[in-house]
PDB file of N, CA and C in Angstrom:
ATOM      1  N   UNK A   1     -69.530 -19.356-226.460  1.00  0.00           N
ATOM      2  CA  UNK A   1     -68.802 -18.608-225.466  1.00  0.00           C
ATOM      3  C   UNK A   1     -68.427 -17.240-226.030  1.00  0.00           C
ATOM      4  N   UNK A   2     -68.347 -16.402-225.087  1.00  0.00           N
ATOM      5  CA  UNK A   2     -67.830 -14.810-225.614  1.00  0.00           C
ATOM      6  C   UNK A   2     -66.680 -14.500-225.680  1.00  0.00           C
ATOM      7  N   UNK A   3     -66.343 -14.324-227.074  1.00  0.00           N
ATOM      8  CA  UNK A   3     -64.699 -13.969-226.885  1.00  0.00           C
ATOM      9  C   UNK A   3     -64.537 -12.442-226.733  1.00  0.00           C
ATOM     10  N   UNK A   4     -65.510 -11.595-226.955  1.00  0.00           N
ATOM     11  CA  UNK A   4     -65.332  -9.818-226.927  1.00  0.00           C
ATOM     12  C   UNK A   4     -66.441  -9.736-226.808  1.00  0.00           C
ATOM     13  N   UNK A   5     -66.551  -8.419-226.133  1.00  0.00           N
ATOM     14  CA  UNK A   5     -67.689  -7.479-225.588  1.00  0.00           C
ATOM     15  C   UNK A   5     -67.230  -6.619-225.901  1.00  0.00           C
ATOM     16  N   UNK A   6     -67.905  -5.321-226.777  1.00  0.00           N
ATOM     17  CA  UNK A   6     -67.492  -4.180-226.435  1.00  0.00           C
ATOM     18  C   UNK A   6     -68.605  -2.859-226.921  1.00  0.00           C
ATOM     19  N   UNK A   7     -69.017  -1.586-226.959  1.00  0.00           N
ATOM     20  CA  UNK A   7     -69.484  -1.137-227.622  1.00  0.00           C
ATOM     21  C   UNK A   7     -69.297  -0.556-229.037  1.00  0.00           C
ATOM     22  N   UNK A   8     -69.962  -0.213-229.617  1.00  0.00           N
ATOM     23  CA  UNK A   8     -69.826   0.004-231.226  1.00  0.00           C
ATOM     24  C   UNK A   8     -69.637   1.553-231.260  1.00  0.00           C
ATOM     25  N   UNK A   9     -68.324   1.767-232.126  1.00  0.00           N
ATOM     26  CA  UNK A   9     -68.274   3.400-232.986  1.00  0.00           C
ATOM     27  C   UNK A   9     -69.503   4.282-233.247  1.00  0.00           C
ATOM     28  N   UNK A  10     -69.191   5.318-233.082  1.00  0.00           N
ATOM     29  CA  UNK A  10     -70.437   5.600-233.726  1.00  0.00           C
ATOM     30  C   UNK A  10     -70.634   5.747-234.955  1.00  0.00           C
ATOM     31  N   UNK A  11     -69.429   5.603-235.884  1.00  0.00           N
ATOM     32  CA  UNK A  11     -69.606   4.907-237.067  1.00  0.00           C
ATOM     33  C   UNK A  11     -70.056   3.350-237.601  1.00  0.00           C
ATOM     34  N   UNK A  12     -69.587   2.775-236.129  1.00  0.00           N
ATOM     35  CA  UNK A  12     -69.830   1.316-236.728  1.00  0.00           C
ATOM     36  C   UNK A  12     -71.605   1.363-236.755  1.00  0.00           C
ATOM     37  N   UNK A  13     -72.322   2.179-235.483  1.00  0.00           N
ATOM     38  CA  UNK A  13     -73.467   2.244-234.890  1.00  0.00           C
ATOM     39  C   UNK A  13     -74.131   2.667-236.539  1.00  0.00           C
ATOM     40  N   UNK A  14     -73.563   3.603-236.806  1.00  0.00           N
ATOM     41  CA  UNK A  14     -74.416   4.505-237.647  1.00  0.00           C
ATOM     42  C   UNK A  14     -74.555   3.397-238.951  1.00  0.00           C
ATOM     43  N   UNK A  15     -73.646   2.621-239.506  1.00  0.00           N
ATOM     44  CA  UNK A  15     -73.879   1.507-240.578  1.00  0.00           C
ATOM     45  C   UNK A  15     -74.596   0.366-240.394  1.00  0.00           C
ATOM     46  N   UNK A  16     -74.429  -0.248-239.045  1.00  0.00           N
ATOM     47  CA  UNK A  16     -75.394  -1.328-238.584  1.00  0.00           C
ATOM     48  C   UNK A  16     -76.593  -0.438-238.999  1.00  0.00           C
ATOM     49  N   UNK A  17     -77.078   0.585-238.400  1.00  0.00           N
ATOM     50  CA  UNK A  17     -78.460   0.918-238.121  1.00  0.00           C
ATOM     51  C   UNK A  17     -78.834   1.379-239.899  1.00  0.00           C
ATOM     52  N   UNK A  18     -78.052   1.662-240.547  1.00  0.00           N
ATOM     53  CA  UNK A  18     -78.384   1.604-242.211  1.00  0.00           C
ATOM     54  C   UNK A  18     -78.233   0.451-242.859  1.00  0.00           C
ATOM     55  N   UNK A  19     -77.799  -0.910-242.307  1.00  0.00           N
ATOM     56  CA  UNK A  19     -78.023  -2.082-242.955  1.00  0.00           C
ATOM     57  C   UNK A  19     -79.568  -2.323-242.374  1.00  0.00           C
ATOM     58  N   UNK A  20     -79.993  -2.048-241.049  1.00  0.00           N
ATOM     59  CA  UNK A  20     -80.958  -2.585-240.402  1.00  0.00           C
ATOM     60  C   UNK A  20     -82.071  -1.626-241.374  1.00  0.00           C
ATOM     61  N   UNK A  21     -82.035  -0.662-241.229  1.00  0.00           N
ATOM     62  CA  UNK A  21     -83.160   0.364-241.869  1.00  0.00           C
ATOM     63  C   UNK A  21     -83.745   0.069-243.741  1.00  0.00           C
ATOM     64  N   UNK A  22     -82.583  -0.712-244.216  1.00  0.00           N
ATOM     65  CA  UNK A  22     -82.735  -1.035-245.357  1.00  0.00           C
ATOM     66  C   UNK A  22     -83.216  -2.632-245.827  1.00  0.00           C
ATOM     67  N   UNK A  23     -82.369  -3.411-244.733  1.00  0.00           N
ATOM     68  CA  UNK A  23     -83.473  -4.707-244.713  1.00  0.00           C
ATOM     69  C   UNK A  23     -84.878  -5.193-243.806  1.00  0.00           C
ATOM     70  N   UNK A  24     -84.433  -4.576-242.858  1.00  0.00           N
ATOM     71  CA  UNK A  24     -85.910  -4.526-242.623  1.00  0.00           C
ATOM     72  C   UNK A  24     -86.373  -3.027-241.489  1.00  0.00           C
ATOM     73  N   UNK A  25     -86.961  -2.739-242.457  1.00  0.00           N
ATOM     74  CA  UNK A  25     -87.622  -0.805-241.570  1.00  0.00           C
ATOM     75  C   UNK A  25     -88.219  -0.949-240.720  1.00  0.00           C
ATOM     76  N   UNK A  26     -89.632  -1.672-240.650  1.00  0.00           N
ATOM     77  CA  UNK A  26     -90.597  -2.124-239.547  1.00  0.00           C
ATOM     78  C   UNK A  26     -89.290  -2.213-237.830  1.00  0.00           C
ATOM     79  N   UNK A  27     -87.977  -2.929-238.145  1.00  0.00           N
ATOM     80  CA  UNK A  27     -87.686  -3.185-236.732  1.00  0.00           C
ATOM     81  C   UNK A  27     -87.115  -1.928-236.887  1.00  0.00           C
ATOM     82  N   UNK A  28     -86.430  -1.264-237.727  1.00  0.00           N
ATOM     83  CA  UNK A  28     -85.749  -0.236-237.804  1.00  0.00           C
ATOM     84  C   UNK A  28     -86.608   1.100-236.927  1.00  0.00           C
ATOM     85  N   UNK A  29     -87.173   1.170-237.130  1.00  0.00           N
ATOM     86  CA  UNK A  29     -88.663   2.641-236.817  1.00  0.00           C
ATOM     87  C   UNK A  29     -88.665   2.094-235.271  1.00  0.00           C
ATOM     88  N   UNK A  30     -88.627   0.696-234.506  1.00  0.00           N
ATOM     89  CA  UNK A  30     -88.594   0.441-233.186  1.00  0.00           C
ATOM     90  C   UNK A  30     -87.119   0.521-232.217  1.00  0.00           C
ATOM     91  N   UNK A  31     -86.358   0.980-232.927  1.00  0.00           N
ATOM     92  CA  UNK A  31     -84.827   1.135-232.295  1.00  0.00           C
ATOM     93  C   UNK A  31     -85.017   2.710-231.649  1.00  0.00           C
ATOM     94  N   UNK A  32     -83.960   2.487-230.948  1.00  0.00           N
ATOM     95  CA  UNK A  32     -83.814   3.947-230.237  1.00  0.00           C
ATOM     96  C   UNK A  32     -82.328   4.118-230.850  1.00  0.00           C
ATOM     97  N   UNK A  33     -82.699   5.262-231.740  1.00  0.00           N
ATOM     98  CA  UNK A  33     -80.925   5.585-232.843  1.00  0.00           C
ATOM     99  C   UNK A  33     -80.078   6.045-231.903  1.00  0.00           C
ATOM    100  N   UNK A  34     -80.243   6.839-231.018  1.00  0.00           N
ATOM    101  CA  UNK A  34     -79.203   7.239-229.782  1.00  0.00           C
ATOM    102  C   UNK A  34     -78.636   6.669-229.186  1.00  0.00           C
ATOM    103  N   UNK A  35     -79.323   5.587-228.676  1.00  0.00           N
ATOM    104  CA  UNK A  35     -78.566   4.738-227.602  1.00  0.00           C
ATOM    105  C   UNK A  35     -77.716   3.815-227.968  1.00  0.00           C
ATOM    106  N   UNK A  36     -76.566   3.936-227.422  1.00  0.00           N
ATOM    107  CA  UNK A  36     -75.768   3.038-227.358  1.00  0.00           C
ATOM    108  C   UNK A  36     -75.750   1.619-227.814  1.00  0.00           C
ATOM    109  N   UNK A  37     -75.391   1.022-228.938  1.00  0.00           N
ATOM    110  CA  UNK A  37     -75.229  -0.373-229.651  1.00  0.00           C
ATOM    111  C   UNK A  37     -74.053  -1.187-228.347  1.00  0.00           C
ATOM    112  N   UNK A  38     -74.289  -2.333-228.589  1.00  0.00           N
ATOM    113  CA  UNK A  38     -73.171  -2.912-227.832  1.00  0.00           C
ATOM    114  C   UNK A  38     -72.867  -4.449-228.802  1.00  0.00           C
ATOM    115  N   UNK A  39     -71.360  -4.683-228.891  1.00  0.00           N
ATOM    116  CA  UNK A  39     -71.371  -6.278-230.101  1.00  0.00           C
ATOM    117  C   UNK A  39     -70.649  -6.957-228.808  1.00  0.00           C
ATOM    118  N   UNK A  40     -71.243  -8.125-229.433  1.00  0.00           N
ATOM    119  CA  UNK A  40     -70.508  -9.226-228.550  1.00  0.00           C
ATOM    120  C   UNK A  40     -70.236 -10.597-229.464  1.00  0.00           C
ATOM    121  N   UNK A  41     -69.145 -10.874-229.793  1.00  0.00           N
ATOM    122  CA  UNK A  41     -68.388 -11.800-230.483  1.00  0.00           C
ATOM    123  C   UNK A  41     -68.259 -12.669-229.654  1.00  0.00           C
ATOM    124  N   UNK A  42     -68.912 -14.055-230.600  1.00  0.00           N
ATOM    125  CA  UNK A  42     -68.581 -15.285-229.714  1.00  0.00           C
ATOM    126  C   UNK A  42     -67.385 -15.922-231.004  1.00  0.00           C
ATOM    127  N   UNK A  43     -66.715 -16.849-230.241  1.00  0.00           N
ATOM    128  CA  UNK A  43     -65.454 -17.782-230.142  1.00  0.00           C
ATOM    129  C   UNK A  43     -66.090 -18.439-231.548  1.00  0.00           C
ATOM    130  N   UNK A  44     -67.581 -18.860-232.176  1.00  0.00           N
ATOM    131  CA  UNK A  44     -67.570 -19.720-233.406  1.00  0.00           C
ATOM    132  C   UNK A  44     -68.020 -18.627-234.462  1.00  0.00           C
ATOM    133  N   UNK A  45     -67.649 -17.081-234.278  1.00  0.00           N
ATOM    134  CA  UNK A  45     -68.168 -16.215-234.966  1.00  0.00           C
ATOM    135  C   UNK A  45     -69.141 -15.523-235.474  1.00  0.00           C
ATOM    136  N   UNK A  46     -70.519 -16.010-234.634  1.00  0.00           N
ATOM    137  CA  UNK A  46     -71.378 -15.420-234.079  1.00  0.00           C
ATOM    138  C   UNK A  46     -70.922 -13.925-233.861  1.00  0.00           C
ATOM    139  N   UNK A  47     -72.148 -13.069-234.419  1.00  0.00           N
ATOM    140  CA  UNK A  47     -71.655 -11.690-233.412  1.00  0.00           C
ATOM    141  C   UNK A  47     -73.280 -11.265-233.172  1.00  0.00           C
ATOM    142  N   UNK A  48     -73.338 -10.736-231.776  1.00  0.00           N
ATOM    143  CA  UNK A  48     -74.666 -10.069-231.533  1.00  0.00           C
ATOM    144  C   UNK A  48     -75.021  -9.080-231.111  1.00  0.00           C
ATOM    145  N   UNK A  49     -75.543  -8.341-231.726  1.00  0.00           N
ATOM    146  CA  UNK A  49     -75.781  -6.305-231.571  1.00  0.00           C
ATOM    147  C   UNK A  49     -76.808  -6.383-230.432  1.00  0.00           C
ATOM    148  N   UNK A  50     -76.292  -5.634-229.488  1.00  0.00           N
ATOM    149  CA  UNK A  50     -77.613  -5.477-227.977  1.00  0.00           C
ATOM    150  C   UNK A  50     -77.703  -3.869-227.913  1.00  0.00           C
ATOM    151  N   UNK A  51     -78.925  -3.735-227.695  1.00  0.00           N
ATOM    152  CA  UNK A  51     -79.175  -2.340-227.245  1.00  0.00           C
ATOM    153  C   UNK A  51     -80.154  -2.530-225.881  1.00  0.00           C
ATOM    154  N   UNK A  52     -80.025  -1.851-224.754  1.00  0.00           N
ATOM    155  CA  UNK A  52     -80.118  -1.708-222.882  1.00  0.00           C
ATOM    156  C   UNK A  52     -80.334  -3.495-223.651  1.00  0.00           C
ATOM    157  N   UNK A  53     -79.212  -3.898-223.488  1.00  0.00           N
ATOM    158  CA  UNK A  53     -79.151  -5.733-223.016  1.00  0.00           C
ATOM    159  C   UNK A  53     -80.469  -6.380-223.763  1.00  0.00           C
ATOM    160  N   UNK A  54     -80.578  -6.076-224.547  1.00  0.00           N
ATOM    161  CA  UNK A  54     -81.363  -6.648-225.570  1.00  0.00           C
ATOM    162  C   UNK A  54     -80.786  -7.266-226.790  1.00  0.00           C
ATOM    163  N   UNK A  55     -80.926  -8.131-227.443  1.00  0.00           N
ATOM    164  CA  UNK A  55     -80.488  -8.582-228.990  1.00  0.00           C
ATOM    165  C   UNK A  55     -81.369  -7.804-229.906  1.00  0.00           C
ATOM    166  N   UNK A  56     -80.978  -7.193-231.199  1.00  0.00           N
ATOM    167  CA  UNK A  56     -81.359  -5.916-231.640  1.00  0.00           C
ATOM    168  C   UNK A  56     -81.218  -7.060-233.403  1.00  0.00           C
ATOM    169  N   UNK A  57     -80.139  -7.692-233.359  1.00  0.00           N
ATOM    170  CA  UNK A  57     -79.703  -8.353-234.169  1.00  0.00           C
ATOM    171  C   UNK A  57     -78.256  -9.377-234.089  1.00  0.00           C
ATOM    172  N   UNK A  58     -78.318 -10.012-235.445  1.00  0.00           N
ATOM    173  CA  UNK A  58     -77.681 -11.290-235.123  1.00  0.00           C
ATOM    174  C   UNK A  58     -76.653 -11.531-236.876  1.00  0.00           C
ATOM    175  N   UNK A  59     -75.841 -11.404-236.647  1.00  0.00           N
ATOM    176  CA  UNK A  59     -74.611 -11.598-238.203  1.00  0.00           C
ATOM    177  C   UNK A  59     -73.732 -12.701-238.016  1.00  0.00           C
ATOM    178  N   UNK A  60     -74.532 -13.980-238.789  1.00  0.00           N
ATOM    179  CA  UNK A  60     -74.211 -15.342-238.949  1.00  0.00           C
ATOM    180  C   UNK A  60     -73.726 -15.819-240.180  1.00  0.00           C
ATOM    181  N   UNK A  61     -72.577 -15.932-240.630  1.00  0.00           N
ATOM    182  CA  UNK A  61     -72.311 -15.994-242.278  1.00  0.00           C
ATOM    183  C   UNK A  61     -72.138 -15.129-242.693  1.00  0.00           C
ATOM    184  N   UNK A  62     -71.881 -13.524-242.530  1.00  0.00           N
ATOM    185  CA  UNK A  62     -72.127 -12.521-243.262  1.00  0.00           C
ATOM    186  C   UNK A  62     -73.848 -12.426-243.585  1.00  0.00           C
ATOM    187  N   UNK A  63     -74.853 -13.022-242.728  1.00  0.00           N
ATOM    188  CA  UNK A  63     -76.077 -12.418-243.248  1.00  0.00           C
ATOM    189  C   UNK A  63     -77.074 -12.213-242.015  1.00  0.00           C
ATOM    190  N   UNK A  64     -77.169 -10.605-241.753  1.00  0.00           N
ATOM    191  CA  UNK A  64     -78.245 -10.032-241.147  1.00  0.00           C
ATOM    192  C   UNK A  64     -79.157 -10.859-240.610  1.00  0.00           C
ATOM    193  N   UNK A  65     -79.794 -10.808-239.108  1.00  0.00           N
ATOM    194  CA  UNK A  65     -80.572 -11.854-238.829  1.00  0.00           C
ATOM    195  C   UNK A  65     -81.821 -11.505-237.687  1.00  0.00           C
ATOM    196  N   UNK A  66     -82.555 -10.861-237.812  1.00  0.00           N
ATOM    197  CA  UNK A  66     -83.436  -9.893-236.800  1.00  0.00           C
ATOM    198  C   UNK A  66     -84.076 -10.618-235.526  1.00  0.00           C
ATOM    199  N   UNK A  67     -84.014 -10.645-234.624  1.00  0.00           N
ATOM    200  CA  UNK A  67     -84.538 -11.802-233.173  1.00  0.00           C
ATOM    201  C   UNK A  67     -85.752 -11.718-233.865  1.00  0.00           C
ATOM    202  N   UNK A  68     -86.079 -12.805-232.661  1.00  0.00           N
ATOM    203  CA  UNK A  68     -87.179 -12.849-232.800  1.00  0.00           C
ATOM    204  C   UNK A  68     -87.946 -12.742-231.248  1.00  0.00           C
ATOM    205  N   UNK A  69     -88.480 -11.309-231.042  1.00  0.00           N
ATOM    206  CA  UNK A  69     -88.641 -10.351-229.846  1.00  0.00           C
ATOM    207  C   UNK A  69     -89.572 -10.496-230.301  1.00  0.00           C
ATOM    208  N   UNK A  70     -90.470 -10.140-229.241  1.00  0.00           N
ATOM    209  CA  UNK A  70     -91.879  -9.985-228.818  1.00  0.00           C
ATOM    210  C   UNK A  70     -92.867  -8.630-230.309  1.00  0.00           C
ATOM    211  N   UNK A  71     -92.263  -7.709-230.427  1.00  0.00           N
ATOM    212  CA  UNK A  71     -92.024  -6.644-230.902  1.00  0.00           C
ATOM    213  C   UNK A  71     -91.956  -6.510-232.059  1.00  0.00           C
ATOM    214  N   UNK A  72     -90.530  -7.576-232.686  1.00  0.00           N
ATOM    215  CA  UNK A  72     -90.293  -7.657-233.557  1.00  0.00           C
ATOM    216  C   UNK A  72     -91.248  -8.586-234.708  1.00  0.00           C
ATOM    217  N   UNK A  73     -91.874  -9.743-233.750  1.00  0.00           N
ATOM    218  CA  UNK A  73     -92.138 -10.511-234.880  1.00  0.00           C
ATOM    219  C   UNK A  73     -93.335 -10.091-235.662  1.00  0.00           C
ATOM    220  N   UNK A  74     -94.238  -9.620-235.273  1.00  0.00           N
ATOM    221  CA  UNK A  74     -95.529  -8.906-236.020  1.00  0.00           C
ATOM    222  C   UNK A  74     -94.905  -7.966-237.111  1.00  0.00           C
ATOM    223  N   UNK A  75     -93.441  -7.463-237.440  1.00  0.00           N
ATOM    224  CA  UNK A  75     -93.136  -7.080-238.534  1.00  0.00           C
ATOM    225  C   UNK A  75     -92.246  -7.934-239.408  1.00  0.00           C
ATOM    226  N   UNK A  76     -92.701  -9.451-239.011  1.00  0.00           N
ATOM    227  CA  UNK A  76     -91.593 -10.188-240.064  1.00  0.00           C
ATOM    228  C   UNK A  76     -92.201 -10.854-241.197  1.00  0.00           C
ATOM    229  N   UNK A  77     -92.753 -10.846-242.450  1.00  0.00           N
ATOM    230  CA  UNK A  77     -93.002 -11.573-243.532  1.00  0.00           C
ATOM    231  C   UNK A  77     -93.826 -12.255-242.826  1.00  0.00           C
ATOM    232  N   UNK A  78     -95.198 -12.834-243.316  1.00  0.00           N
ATOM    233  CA  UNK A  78     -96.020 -13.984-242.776  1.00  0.00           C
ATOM    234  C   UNK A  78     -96.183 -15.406-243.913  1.00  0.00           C
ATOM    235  N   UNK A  79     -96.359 -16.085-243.654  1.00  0.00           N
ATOM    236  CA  UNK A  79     -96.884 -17.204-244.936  1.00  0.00           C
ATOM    237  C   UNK A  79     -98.066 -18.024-243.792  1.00  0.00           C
ATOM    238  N   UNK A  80     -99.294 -18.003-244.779  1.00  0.00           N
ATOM    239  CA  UNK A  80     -99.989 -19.077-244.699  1.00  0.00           C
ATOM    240  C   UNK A  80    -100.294 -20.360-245.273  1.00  0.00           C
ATOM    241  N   UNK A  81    -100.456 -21.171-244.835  1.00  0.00           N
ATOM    242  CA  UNK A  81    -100.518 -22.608-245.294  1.00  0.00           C
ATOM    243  C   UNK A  81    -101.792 -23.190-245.086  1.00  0.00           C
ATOM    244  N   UNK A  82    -101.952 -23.385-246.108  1.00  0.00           N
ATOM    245  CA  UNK A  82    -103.534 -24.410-246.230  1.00  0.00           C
ATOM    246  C   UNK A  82    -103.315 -25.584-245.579  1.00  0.00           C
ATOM    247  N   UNK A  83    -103.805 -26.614-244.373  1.00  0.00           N
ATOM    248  CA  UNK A  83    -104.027 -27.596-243.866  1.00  0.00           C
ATOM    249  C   UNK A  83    -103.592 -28.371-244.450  1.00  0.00           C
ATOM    250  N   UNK A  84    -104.695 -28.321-245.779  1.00  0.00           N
ATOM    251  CA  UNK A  84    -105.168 -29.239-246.879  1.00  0.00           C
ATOM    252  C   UNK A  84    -103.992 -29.789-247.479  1.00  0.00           C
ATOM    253  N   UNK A  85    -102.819 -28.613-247.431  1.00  0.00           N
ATOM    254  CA  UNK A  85    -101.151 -28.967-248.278  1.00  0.00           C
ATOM    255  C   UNK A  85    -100.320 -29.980-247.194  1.00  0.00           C
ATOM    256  N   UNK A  86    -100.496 -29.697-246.268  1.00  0.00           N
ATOM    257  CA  UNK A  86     -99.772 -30.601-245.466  1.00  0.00           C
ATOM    258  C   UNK A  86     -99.904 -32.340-245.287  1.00  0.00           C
ATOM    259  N   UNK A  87     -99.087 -33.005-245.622  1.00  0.00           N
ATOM    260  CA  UNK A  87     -99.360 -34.573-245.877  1.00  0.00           C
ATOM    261  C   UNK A  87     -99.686 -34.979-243.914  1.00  0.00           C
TER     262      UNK A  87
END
């Protein structure tokens, strides 16, 4: 459930978007830096960064957490697995 909505400083904006740019660039280079961030705090401490009503990102534990958007995922780490490893 949502306990706050609100939009972000443009200080707060400007540090999210330098945590984002430093852990991962690929989503970073797909943001629009101008526009408006928006957080929304849920009640079990969840918080989730939207930009035009999108999830942009996700801070669970204190640790950074990038959706997983259409967009986004072709820039996330890949692993392949041999068949052969799987019991």
């Amino acid at each position: 459930m949502i306990k706050k909505r609100h939009p972000l400083s443009s200080k707060e904006q400007k540090e999210l978007l330098s945590i984002l740019k430093e852990k991962f660039p690929n989503i970073y280079e797909k943001l629009e830096k101008k526009k408006m961030i928006e957080l929304i705090e849920t009640k079990d401490g969840v918080k989730i960064y939207l930009q035009e009503g999108k999830a942009i990102a996700f801070l669970i534990n204190e640790e950074i957490i990038p959706p997983l958007r259409e967009e986004f995922l072709e820039n996330l780490p890949k692993v392949i697995v041999d068949m052969g490893a799987i019991p």
